[in-house]
Protein backbone atom coordinates (compact mmCIF):
# COMPACT_ATOMS: atom_id res chain seq x y z
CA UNK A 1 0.00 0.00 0.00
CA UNK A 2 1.34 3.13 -0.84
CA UNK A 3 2.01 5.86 2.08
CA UNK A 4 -0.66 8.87 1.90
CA UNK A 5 1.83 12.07 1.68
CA UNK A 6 0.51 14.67 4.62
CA UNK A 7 2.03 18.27 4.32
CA UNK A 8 1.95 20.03 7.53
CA UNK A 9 2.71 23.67 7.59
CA UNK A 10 4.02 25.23 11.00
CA UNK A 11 6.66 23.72 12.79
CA UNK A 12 5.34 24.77 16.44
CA UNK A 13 4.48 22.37 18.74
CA UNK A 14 1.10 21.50 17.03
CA UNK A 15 2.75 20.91 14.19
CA UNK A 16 5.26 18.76 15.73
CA UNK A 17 2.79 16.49 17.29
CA UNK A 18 0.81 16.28 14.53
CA UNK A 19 3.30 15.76 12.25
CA UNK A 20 4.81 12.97 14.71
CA UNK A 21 1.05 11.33 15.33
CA UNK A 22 0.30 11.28 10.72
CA UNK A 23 3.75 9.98 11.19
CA UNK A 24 3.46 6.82 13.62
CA UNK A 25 0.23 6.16 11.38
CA UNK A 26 2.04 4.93 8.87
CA UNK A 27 2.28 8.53 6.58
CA UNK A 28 4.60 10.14 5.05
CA UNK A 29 5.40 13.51 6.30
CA UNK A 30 6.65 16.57 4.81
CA UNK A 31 6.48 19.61 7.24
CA UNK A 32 7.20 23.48 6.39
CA UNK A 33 8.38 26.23 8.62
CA UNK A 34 8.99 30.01 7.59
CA UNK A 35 11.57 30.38 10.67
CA UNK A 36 15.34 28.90 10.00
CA UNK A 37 14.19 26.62 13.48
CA UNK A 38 11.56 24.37 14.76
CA UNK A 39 10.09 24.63 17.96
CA UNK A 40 7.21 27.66 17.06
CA UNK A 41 6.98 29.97 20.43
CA UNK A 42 9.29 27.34 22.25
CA UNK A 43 12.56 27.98 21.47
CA UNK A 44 16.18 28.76 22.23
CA UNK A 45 19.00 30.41 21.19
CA UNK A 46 22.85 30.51 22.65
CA UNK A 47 24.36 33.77 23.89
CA UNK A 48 27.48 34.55 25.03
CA UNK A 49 27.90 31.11 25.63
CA UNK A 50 24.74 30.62 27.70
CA UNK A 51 21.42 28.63 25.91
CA UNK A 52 18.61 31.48 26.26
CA UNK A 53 15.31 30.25 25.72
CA UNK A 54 12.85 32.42 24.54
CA UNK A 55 10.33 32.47 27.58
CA UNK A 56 10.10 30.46 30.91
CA UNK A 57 7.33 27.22 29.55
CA UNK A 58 5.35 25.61 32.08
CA UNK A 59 3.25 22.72 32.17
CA UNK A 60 0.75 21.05 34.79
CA UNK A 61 0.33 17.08 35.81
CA UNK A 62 -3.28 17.67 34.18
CA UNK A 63 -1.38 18.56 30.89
CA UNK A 64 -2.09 14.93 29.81
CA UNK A 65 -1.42 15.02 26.02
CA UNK A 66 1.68 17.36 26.37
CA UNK A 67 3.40 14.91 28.70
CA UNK A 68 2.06 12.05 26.47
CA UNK A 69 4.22 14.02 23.74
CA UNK A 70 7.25 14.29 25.75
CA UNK A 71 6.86 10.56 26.39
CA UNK A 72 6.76 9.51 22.86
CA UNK A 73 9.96 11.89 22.19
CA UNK A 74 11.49 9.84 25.18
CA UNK A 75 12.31 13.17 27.25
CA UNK A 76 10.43 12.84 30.27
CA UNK A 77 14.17 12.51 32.38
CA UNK A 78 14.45 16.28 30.95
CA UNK A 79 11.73 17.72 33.14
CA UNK A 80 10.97 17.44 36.70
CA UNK A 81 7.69 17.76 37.80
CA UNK A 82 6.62 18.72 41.81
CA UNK A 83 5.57 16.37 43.75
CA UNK A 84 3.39 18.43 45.32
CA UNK A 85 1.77 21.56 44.60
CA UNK A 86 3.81 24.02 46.74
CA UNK A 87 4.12 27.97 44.98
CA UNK A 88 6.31 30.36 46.70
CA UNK A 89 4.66 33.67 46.91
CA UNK A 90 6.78 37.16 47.05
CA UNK A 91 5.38 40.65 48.13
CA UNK A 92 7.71 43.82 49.05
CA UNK A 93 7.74 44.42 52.56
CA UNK A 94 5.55 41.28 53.59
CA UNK A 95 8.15 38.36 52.53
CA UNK A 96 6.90 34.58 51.45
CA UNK A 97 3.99 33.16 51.47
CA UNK A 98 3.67 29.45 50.40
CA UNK A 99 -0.04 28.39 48.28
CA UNK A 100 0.76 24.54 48.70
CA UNK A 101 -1.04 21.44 48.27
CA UNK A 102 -2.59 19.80 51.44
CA UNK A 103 -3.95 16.05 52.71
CA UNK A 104 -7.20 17.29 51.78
CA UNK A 105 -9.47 16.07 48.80
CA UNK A 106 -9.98 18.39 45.88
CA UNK A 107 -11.33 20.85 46.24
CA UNK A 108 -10.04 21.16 49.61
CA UNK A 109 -6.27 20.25 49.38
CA UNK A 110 -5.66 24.13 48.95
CA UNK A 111 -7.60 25.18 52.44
CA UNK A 112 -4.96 24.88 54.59
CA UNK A 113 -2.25 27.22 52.66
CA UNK A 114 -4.92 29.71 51.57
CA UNK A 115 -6.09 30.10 55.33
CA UNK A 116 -2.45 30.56 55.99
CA UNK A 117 -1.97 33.34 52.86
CA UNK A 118 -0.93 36.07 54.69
CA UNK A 119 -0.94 38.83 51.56
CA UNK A 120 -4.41 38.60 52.39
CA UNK A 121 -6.60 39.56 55.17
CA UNK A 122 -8.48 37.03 56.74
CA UNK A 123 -11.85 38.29 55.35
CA UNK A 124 -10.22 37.93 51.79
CA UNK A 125 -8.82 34.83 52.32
CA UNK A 126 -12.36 33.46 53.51
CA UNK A 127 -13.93 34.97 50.87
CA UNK A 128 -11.37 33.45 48.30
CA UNK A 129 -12.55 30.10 49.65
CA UNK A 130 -15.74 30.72 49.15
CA UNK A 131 -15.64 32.34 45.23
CA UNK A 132 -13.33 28.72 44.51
CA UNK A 133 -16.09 26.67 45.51
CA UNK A 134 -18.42 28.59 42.95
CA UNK A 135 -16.06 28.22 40.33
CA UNK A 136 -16.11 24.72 40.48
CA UNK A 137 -19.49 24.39 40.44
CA UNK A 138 -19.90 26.39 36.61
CA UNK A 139 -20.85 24.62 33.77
CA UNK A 140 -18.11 24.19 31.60
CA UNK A 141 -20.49 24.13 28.23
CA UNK A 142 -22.62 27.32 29.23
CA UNK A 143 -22.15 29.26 26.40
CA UNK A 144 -22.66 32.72 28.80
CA UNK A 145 -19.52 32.25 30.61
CA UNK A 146 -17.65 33.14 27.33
CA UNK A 147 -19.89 36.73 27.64
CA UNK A 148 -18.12 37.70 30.89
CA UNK A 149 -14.52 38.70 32.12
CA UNK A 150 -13.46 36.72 34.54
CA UNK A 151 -12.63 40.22 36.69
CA UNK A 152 -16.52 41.04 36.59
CA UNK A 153 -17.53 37.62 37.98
CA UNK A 154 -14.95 37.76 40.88
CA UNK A 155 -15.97 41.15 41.85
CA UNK A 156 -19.62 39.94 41.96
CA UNK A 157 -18.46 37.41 44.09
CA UNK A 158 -16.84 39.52 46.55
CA UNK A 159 -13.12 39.88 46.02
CA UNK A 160 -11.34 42.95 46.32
CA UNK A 161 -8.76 44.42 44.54
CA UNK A 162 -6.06 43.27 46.58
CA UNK A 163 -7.33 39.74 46.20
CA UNK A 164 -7.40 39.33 42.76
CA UNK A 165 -4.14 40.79 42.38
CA UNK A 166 -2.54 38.80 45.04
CA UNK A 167 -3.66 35.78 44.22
CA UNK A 168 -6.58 35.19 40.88
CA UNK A 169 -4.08 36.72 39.11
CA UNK A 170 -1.39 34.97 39.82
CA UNK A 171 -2.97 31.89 37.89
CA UNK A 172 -4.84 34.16 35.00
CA UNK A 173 -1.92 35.64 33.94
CA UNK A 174 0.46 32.46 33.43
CA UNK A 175 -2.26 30.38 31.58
CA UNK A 176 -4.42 32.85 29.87
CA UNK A 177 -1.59 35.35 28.95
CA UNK A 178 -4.04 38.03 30.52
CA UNK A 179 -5.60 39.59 34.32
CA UNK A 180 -8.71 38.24 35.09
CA UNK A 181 -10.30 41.52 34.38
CA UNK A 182 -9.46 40.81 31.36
CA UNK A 183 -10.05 37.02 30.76
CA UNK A 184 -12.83 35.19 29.80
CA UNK A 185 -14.79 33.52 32.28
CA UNK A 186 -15.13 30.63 30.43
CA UNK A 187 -11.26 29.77 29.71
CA UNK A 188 -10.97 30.94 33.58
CA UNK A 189 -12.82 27.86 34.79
CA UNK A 190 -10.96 25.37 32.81
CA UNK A 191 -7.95 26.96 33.97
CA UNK A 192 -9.29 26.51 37.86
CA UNK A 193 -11.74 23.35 37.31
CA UNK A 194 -8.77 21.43 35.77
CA UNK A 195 -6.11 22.86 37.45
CA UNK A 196 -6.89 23.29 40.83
CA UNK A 197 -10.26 22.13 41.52
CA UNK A 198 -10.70 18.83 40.64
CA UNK A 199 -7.80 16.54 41.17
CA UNK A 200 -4.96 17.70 43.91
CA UNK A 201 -2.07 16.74 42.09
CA UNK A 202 -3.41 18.12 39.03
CA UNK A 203 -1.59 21.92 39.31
CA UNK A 204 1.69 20.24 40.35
CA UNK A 205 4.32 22.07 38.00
CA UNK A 206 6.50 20.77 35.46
CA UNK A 207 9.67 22.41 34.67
CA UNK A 208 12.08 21.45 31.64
CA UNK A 209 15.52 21.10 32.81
CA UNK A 210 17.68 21.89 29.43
CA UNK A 211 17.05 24.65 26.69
CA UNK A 212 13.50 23.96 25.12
CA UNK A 213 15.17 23.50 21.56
CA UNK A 214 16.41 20.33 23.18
CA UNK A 215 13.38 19.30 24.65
CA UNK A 216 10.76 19.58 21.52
CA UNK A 217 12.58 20.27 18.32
CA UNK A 218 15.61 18.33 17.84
CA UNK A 219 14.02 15.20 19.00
CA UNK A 220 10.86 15.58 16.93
CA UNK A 221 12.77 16.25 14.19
CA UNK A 222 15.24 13.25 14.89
CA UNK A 223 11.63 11.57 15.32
CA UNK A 224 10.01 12.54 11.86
CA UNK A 225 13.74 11.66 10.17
CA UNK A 226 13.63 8.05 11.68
CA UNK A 227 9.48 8.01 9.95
CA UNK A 228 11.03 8.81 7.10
CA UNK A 229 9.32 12.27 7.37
CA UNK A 230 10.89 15.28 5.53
CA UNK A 231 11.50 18.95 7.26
CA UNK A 232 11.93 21.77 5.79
CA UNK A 233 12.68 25.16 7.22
CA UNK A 234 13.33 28.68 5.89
CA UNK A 235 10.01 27.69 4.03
CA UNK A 236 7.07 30.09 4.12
CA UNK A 237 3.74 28.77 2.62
CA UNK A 238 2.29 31.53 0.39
CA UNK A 239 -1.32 29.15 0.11
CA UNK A 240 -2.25 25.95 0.43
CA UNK A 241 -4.69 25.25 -2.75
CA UNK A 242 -7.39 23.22 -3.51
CA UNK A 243 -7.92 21.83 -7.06
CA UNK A 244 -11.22 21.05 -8.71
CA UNK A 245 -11.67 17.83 -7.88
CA UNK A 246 -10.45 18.11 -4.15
CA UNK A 247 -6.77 17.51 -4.51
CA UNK A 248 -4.49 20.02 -2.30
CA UNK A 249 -1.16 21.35 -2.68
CA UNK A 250 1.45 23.35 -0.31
CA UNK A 251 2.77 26.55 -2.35
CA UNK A 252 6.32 27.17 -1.01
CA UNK A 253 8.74 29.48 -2.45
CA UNK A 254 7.71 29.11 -5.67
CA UNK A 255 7.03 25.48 -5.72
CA UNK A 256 3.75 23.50 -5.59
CA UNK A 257 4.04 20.29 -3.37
CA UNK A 258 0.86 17.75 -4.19
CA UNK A 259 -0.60 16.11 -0.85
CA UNK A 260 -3.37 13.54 0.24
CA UNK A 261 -4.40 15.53 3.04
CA UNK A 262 -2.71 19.29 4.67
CA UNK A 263 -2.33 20.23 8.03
CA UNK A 264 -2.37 23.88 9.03
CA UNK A 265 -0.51 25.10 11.91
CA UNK A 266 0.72 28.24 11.76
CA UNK A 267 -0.34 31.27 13.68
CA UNK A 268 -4.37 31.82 13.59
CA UNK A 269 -3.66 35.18 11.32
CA UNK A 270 -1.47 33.75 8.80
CA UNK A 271 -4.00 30.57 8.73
CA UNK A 272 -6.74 33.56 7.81
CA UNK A 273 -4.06 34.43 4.82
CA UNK A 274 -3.16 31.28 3.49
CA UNK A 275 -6.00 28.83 3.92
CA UNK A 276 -8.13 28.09 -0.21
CA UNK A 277 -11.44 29.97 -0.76
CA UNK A 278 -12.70 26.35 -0.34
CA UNK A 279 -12.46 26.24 3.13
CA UNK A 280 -15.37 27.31 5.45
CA UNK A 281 -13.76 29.04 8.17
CA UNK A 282 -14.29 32.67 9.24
CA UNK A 283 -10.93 35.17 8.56
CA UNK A 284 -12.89 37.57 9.97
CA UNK A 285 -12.88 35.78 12.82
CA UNK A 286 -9.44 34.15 12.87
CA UNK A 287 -8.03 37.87 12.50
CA UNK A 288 -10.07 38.98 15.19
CA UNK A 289 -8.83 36.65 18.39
CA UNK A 290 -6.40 39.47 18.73
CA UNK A 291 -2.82 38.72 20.11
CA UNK A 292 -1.13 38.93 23.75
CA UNK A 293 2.39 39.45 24.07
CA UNK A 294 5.02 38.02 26.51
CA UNK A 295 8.18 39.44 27.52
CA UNK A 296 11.09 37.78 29.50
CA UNK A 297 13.78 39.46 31.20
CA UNK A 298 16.87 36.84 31.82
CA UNK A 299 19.14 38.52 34.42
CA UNK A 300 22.92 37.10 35.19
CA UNK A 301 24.39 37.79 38.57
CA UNK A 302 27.57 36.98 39.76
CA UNK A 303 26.29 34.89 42.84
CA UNK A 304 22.75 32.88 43.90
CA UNK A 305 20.42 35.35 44.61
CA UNK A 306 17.25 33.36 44.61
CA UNK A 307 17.03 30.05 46.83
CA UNK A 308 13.64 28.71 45.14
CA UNK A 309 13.66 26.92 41.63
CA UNK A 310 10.55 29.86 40.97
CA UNK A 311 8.45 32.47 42.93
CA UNK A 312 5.84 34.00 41.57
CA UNK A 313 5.66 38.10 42.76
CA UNK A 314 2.76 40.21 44.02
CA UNK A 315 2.10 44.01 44.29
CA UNK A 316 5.60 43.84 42.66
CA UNK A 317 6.23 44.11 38.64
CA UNK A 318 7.90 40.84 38.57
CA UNK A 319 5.12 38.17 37.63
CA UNK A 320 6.69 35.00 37.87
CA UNK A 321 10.31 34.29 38.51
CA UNK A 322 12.81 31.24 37.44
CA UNK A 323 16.00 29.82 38.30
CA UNK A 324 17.41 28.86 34.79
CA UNK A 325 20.83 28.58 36.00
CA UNK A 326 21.74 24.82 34.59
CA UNK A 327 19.33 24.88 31.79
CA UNK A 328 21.47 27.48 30.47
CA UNK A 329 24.81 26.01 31.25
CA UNK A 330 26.21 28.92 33.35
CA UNK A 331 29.35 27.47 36.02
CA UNK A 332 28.65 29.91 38.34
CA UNK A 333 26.47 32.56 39.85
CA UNK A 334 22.69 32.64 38.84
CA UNK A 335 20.39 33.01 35.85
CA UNK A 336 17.00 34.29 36.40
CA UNK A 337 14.19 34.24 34.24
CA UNK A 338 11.51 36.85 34.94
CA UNK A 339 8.57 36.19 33.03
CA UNK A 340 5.86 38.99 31.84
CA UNK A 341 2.81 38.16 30.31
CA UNK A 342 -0.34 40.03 29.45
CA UNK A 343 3.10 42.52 28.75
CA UNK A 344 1.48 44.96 26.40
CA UNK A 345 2.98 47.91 28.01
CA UNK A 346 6.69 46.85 27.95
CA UNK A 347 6.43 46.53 24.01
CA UNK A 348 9.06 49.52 22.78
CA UNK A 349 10.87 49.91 26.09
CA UNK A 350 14.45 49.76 25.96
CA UNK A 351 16.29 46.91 27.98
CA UNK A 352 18.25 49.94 29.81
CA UNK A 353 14.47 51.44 31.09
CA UNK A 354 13.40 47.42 32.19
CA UNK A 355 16.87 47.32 34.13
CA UNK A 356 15.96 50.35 35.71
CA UNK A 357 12.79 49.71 36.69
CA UNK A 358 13.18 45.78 37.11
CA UNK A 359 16.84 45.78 38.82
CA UNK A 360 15.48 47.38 42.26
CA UNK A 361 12.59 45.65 41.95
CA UNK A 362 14.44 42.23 42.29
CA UNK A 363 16.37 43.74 44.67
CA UNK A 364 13.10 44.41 46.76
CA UNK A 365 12.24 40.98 46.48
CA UNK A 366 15.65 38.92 46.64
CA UNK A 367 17.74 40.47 49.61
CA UNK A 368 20.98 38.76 48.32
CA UNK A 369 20.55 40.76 45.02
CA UNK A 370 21.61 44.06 46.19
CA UNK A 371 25.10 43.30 46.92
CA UNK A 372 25.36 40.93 43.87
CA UNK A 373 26.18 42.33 40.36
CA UNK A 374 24.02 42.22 36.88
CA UNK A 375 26.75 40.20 34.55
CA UNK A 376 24.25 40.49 31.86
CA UNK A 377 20.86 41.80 31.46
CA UNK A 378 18.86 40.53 28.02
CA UNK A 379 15.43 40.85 26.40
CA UNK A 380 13.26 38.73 24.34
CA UNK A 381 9.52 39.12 23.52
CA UNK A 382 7.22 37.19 21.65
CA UNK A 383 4.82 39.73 20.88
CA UNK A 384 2.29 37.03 19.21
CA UNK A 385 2.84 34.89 21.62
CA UNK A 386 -1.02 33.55 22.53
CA UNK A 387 -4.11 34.78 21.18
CA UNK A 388 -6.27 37.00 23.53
CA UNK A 389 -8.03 35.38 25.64
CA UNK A 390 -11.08 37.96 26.10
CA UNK A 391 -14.74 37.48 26.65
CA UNK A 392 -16.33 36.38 23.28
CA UNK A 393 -13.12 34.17 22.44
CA UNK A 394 -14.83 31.04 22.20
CA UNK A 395 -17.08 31.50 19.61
CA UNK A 396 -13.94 32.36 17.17
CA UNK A 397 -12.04 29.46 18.17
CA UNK A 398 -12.82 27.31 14.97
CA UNK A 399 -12.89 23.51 14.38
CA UNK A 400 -10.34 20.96 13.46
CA UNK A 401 -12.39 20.50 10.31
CA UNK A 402 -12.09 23.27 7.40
CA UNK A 403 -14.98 21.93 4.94
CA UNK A 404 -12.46 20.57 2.91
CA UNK A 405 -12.17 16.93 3.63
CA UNK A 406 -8.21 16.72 3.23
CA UNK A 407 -7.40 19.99 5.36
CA UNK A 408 -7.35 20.40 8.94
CA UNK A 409 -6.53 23.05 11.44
CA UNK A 410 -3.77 22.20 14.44
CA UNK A 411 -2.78 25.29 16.59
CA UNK A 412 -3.64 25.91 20.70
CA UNK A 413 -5.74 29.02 18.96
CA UNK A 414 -8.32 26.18 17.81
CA UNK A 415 -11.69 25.44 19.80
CA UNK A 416 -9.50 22.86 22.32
CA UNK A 417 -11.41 24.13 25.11
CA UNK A 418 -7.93 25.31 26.62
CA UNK A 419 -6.29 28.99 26.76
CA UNK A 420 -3.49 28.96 24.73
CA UNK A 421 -0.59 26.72 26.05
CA UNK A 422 1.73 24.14 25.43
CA UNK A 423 -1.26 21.40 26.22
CA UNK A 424 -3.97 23.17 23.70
CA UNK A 425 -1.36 22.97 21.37
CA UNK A 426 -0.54 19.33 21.82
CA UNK A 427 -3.92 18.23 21.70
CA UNK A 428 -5.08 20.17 18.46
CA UNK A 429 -2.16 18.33 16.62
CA UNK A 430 -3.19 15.01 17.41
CA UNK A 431 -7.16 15.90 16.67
CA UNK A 432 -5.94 17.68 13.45
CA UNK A 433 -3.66 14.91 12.83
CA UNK A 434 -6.83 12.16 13.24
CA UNK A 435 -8.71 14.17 10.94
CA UNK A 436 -6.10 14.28 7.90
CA UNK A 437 -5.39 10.27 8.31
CA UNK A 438 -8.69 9.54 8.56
CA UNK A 439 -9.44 11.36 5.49
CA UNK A 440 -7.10 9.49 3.17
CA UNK A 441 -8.30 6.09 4.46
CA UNK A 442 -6.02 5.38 7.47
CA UNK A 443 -7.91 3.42 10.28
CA UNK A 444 -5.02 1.96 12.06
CA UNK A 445 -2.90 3.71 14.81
CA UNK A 446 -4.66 6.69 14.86
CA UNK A 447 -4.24 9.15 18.03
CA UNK A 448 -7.28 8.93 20.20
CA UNK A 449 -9.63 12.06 19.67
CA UNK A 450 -9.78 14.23 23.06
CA UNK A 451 -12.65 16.63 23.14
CA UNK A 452 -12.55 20.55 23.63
């Protein structure tokens, strides 16, 4: 039998794992990336002799498919995951507080820590108790949530300013790339349902120990290689096309690559741009899910400053802190990774203003820092790096299926039912790759479906 040819186009991680899922299936593979690397919004790049990656990437126990991924790469020993939930808390002039996981049952293995929260009152910390239990109780499918910001509902639930900023936000920001005033209700309760909720090991956090270019793209691509799968980068798509009689093609610099089926993962706006006339999905729409930036600051000092692997920071413009000291490879001294998202308003500002607003901030926060010196200070943004996350998202979220038989969509921007993360992305590759086997005849090894 001969092997269907699948084109994939995005080299991100829903491309990957779709790519790697048509793959195993028995197809052959031909995948296209614009950038000179794999790896889409998880990658990393050496300077001055230190392996920088792009952003600090998290992922949760509940992150089933994206750890399912990692296992099929065989790079599990290249992350450590907590054992137990335990989240080191930093606010200036009020030291650490600890939100850890207790003996409890969900949704109760958090009571213990939250009662103990002291960056909030004890009225606030009740009344966060009480606003968690409602949470859980939503329903996930009511389309109304999607009508609300997730700010709205906690102030109708009684939090307070300080409350959501000391502690709703903390989770808002690092999974839905936005504040809750901001958010959608809807993708706030997965976040908090799955996360935290339901299961108490489910928000344990998982950490990659090396650069993230070692961890997803040079073993997928030593993956696809071994399939017999073909990767090409420095390769934008200019349109994938559909013929008369339903055949489809990849346009690539000039050239026009015949497929059985096409998988599109790219960003959702240059999906709008290249997807055929043929397909039944709404530009308009795709265009319109609006993009959230995140900056990271990576800071070198000449000694440990930090004795957690991460803190996250309130009241404080530090968000969410890492040690990346032996992911990068440094001998000596520290590497921090400071992690911004939602960071619209740091877009344009030099790295000397962010060292002089961020440097004393550390130093507010780290004691050690401020008689330890700055070896080097760098930047990088990704300033596409989710889609927004707003009320009304859901309903532009579209489908794995495009009307056209032979082309699917794969990208965490699709209707997974998760904000945009490393999980959603995971999980719309191996539903986009399902759909493109299935549609030229493959019945055998395909990846199991997993609903939004």
């Amino acid at each position: 039998m001969t092997r269907p040819q699948i084109g994939i186009v995005g080299g991100g991680l829903a491309g990957l794992s779709a790519a790697i899922a048509c793959g195993d299936a028995g197809a052959r593979v031909t995948l296209f990336e614009a950038r000179t690397r794999l790896g889409g919004a998880t990658w990393s790049s050496e300077r001055d002799g230190l392996w920088i990656d792009n952003g600090q990437h998290v992922f949760l126990r509940c992150c089933e498919s994206y750890i399912a991924f990692l296992r099929r790469l065989g790079v599990m020993d290249l992350v450590t995951i907590q054992d137990r939930l335990d989240i080191p808390v930093l606010m200036p002039g009020r030291g650490m507080a600890r939100l850890r996981r207790g003996a409890l049952p969900a949704p109760l293995h958090m009571t213990g820590s939250l009662l103990h929260y002291s960056h909030l009152s004890v009225l606030d910390r009740l009344r966060v108790g009480r606003a968690a239990l409602a949470l859980r109780d939503l329903d996930l499918s009511d389309p109304k949530l999607d009508a609300q910001s997730f700010g709205s509902w906690l102030r109708e639930h009684g939090q307070s300013e300080a409350a959501i900023e000391r502690f709703w936000d903390l989770f808002t920001r690092g999974t839905i790339n936005l504040r809750a005033h901001d958010a959608s209700l809807a993708l706030a309760v997965k976040v908090f349902q799955t996360g935290l909720l339901t299961d108490p090991r489910a928000g344990e956090i998982g950490i990659s120990k090396v650069p993230l270019s070692q961890l997803h793209a040079e073993p997928a691509a030593r993956e696809l290689e071994r399939l017999g799968g073909v990767v090409q980068t420095s390769a934008p798509v200019e349109a994938v096309e559909c013929g008369p009689h339903g055949e489809v093609s990849v346009r690539s610099r000039d050239r026009v690559f015949p497929f059985d089926a096409v998988i599109v993962a790219t960003p959702h706006d240059a999906a709008a741009e290249i997807l055929p006339d043929q397909a039944k999905v709404d530009r308009e729409a795709l265009r319109a899910l609006g993009k959230s930036p995140i900056m990271n600051l990576h800071i070198v000092y000449d000694r440990v400053v930090m004795d957690e692997p991460f803190a996250a920071g309130v009241e404080t413009p530090m968000q969410w802190i890492f040690d990346h000291t032996a992911a990068a490879g440094l001998p000596s001294g520290q590497c921090l990774t400071v992690s911004l998202s939602a960071a619209d308003a740091y877009l344009g500002v030099s790295r000397e203003k962010l060292r002089e607003q961020f440097e004393p901030a550390l130093q507010r926060l780290f004691p050690a820092a401020k008689d330890a010196q700055i070896v080097e200070f760098f930047v990088t943004c990704e300033r596409a790096a989710t889609f927004r996350g707003a009320p009304g998202t859901a309903s532009m979220r579209p489908k794995t299926e495009t009307g056209v038989r032979t082309i699917s969509l794969a990208g965490s921007w699709t209707d997974t039912g998760w904000p945009a993360t490393m999980e959603g992305a995971v999980r719309s590759g191996n539903n986009a790759a399902r759909a493109a086997l299935l549609s030229v005849g493959v019945r055998t090894g395909l990846p199991v479906a997993v609903a939004a």
